[in-house]
Protein backbone atom coordinates (compact mmCIF):
# COMPACT_ATOMS: atom_id res chain seq x y z
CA UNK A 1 72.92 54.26 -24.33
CA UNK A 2 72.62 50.88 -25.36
CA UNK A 3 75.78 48.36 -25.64
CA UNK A 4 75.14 46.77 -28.92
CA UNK A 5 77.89 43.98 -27.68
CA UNK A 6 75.40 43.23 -24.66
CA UNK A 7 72.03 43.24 -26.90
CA UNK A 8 73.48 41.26 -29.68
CA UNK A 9 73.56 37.85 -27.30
CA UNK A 10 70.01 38.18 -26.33
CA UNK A 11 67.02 36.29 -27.98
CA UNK A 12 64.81 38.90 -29.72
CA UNK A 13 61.65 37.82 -27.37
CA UNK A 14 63.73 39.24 -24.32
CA UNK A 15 64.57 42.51 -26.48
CA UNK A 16 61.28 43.22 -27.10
CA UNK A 17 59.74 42.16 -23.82
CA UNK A 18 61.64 45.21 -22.15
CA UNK A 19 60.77 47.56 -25.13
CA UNK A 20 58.04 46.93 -27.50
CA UNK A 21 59.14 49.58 -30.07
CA UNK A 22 62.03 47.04 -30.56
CA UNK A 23 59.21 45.15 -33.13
CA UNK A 24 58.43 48.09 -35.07
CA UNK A 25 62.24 48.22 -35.36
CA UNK A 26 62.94 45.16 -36.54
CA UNK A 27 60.31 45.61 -38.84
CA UNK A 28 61.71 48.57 -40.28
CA UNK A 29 64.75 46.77 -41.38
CA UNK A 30 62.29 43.91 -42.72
CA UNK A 31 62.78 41.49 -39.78
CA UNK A 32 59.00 39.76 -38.59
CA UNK A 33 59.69 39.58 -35.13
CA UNK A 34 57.33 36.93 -34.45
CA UNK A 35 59.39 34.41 -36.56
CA UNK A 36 62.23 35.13 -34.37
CA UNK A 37 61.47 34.82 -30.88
CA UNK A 38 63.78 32.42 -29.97
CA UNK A 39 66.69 33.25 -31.80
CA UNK A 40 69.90 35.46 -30.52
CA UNK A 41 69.79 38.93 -32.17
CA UNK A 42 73.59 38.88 -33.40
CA UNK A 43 72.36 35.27 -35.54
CA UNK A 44 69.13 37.11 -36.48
CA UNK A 45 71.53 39.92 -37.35
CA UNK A 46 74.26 37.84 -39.40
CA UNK A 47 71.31 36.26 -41.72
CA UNK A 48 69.84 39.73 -42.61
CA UNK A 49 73.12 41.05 -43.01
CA UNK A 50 72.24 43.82 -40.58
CA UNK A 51 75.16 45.31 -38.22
CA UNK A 52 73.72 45.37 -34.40
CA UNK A 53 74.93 48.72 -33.71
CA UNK A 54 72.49 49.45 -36.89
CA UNK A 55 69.31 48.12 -34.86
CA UNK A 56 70.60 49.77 -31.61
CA UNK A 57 71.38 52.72 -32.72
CA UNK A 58 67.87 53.19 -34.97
CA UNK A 59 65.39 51.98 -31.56
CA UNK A 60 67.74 55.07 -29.50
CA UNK A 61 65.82 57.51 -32.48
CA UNK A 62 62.89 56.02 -32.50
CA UNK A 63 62.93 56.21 -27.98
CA UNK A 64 63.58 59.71 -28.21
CA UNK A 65 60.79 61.11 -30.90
CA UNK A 66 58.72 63.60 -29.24
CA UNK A 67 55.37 64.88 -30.87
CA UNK A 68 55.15 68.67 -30.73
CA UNK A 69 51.79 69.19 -28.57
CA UNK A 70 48.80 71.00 -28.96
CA UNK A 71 50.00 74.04 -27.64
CA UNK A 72 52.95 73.92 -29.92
CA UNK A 73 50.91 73.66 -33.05
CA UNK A 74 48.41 76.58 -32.21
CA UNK A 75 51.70 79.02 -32.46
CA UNK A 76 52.00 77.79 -35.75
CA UNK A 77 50.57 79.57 -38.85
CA UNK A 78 47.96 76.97 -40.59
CA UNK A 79 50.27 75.53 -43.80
CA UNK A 80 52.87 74.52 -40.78
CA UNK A 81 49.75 72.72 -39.29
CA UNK A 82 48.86 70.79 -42.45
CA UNK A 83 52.18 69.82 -43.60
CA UNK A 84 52.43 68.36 -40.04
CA UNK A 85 49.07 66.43 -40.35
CA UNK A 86 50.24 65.34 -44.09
CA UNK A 87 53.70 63.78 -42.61
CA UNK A 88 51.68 61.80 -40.03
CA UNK A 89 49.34 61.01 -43.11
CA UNK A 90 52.28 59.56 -44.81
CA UNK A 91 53.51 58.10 -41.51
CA UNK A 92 50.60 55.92 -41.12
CA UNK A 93 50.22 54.77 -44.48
CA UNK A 94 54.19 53.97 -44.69
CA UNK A 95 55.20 53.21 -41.39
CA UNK A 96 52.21 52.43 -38.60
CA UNK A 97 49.77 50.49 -41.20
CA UNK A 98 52.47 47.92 -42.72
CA UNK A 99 53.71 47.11 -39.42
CA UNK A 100 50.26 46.35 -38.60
CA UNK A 101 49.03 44.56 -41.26
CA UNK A 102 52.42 42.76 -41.45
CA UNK A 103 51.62 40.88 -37.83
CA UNK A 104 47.79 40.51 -38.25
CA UNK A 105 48.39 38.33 -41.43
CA UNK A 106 51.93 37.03 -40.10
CA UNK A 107 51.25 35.87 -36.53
CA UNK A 108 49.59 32.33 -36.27
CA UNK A 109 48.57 31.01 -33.09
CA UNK A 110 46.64 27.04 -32.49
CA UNK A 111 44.87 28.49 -28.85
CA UNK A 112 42.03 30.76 -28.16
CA UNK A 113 43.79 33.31 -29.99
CA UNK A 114 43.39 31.82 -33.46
CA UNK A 115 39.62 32.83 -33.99
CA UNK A 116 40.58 36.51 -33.09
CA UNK A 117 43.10 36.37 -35.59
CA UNK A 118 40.94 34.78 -38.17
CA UNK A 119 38.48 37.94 -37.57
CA UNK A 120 41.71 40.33 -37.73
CA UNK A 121 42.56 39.18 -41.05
CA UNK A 122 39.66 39.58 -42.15
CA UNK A 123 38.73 43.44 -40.26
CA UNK A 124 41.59 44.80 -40.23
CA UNK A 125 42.36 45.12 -44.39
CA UNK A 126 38.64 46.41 -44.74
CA UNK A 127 39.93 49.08 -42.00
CA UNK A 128 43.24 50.26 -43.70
CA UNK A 129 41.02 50.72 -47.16
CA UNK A 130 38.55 52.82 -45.08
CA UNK A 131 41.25 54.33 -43.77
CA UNK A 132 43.32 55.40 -46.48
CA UNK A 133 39.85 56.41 -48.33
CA UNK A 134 39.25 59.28 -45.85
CA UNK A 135 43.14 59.93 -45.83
CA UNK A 136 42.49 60.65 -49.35
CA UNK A 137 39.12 62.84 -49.33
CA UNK A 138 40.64 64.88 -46.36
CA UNK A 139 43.60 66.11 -48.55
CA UNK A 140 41.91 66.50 -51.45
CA UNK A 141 38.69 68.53 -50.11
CA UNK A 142 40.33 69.83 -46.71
CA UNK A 143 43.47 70.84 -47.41
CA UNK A 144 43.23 71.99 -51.05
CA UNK A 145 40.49 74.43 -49.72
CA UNK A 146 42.43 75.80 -47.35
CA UNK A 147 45.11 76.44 -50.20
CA UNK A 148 42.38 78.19 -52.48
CA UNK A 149 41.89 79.97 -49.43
CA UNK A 150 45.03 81.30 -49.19
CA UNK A 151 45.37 81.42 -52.76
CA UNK A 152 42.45 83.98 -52.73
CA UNK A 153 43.75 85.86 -49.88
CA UNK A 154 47.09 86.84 -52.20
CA UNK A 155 44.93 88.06 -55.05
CA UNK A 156 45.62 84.81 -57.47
CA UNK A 157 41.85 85.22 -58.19
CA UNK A 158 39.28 87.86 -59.41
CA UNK A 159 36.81 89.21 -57.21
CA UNK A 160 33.82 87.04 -59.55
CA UNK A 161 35.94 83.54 -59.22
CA UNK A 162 36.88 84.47 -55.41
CA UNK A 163 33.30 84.60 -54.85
CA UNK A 164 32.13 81.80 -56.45
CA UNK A 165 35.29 79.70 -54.35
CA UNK A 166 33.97 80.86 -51.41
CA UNK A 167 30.08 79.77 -51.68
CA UNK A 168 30.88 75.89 -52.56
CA UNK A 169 31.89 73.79 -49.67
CA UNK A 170 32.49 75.89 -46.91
CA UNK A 171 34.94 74.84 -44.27
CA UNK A 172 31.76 74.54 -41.80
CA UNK A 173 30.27 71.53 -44.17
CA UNK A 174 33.53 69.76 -44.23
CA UNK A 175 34.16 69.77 -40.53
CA UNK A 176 30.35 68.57 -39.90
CA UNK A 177 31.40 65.78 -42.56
CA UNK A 178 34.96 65.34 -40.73
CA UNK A 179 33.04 64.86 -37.35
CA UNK A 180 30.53 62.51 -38.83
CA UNK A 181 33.19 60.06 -39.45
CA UNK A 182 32.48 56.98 -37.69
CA UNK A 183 34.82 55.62 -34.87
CA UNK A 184 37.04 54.07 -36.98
CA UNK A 185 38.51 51.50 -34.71
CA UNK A 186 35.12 50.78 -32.84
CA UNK A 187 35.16 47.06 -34.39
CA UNK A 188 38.40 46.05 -33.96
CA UNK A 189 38.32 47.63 -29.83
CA UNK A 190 34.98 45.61 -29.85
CA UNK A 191 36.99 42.01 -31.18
CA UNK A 192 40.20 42.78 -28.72
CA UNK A 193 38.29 43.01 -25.69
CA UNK A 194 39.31 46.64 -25.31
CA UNK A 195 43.03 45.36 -26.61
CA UNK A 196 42.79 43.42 -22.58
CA UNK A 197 45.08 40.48 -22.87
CA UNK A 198 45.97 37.85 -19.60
CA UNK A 199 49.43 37.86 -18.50
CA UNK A 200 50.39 34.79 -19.63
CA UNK A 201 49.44 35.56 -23.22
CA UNK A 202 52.12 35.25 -26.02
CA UNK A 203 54.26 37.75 -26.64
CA UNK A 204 53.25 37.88 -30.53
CA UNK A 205 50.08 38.93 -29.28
CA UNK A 206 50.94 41.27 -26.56
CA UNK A 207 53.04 43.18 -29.33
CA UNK A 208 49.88 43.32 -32.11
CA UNK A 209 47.23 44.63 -29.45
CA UNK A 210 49.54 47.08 -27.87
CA UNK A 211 50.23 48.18 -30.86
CA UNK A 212 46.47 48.43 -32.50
CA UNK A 213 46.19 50.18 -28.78
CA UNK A 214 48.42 52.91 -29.71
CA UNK A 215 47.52 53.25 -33.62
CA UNK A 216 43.95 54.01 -31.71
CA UNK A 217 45.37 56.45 -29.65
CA UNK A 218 47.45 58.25 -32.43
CA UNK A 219 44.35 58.73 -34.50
CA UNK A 220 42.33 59.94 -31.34
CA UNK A 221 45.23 62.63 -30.78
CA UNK A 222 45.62 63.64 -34.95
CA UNK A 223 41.10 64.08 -34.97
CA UNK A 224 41.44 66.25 -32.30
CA UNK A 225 44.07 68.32 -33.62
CA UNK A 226 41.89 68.73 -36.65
CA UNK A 227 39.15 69.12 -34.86
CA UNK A 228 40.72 71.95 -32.19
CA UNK A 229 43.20 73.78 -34.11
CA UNK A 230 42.82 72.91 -37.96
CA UNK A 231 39.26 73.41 -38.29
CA UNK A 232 39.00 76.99 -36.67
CA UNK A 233 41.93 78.60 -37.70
CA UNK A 234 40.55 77.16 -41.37
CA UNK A 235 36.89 78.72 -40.38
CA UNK A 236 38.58 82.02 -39.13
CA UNK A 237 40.94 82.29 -42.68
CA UNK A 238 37.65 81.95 -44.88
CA UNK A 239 36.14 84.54 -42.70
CA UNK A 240 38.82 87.17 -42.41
CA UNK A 241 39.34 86.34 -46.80
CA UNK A 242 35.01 86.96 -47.37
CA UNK A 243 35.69 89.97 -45.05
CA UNK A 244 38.86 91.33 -47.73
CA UNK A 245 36.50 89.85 -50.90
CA UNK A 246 33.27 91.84 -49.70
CA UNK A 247 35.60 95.43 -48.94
CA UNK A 248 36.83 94.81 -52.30
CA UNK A 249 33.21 94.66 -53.71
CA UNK A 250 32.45 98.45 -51.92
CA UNK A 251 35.16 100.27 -52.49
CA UNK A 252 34.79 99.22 -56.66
């Protein structure tokens, strides 16, 4: 457990050089980390008000979050599955893209770093309205078909609407258009250098690309739970409700 009397006389760079979720945390309380480098946490912590057994306690809950794994989630019945893809949904938007945004426009640098950052600012808002775009058309053509789905599969429709549900956009169109999706991140991996930085870079920017870094590898891990588990459980519902529509049909 961490001593908040110990942190609180250490300058914020130091903090966050031995854990970088420390910048997400500060963040969260509406501290830019970059601004504050220098400065002792307990003075950073006296000018926001902020109580350092607040920060301390909040970056022990953040250490010990543990994503339930793909194993986990096949066990699951499908509306478990998409509520947990909708609250990491609303974690990116919230959470993840702020942060991110927050240090690509914040962080200023005079060295070699500057153009990159130039490029950022420019990239990276065109790549949160993507972003947010196919958030948007996954929930509304995705998910709400699985819930007719399901809503068919209770008898909330006739046998003549069922049917007519069940020949528009089948799940197998919206997972070829799901996997058409373009690498999203390809351009800024491309800028970054593969997020590679030299040792001696600063810390601002050792924070941003480790953090772009593991936004990239969140959104590898959530397509391939939609593309493992939420797509054929999805495929194997709108077969087994045709299968219950069509019986319905002959025994009438």
């Amino acid at each position: 457990m961490l001593d908040p009397k110990h942190i609180q006389n250490r300058q914020i760079k130091d903090l966050i050089s031995d854990n970088y979720v420390f910048a997400a945390v500060l963040h969260y309380f509406g501290i830019n980390f970059y601004q504050f480098e220098e400065s002792l946490l307990k003075d950073v912590c006296a000018q926001f008000k902020l109580n350092p057994k607040q920060l301390t306690e909040e970056l022990e809950s953040w250490a010990v979050v543990k994503e339930p794994t793909k194993e986990e989630l096949f066990l699951h019945p499908i509306e478990v599955l998409i509520a947990y893809l909708k609250r990491k949904h609303y974690f990116f938007v919230r959470q993840e893209l702020p942060f991110l945004a927050n240090m690509v426009s914040g962080i200023e640098s005079k060295d070699e770093y500057a153009l990159i950052l130039a490029d950022l600012k420019i990239m990276f808002p065109l790549f949160v309205e993507d972003f947010i775009h196919h958030i948007h058309e996954e929930e509304s053509s995705v998910f709400q078909r699985i819930k007719l789905l399901q809503e068919i599969e209770v008898g909330d429709f006739g046998v003549r609407d069922s049917l007519k549900i069940l020949e528009s956009k089948p799940i197998s169109s919206l997972a070829h258009a799901h996997e058409d999706h373009d690498d999203e991140m390809e351009g800024i991996r491309k800028l970054t250098n593969d997020y590679n930085l030299p040792q001696d870079a600063p810390l601002s920017m050792k924070i941003l690309y480790n953090e772009l870094q593991n936004f990239e590898r969140e959104l590898i891990i959530h397509a391939t739970i939609e593309d493992d588990l939420l797509f054929p459980k999805a495929i194997q519902l709108e077969r087994e409700v045709l299968r219950k529509i069509k019986k319905k049909i002959n025994s009438n």
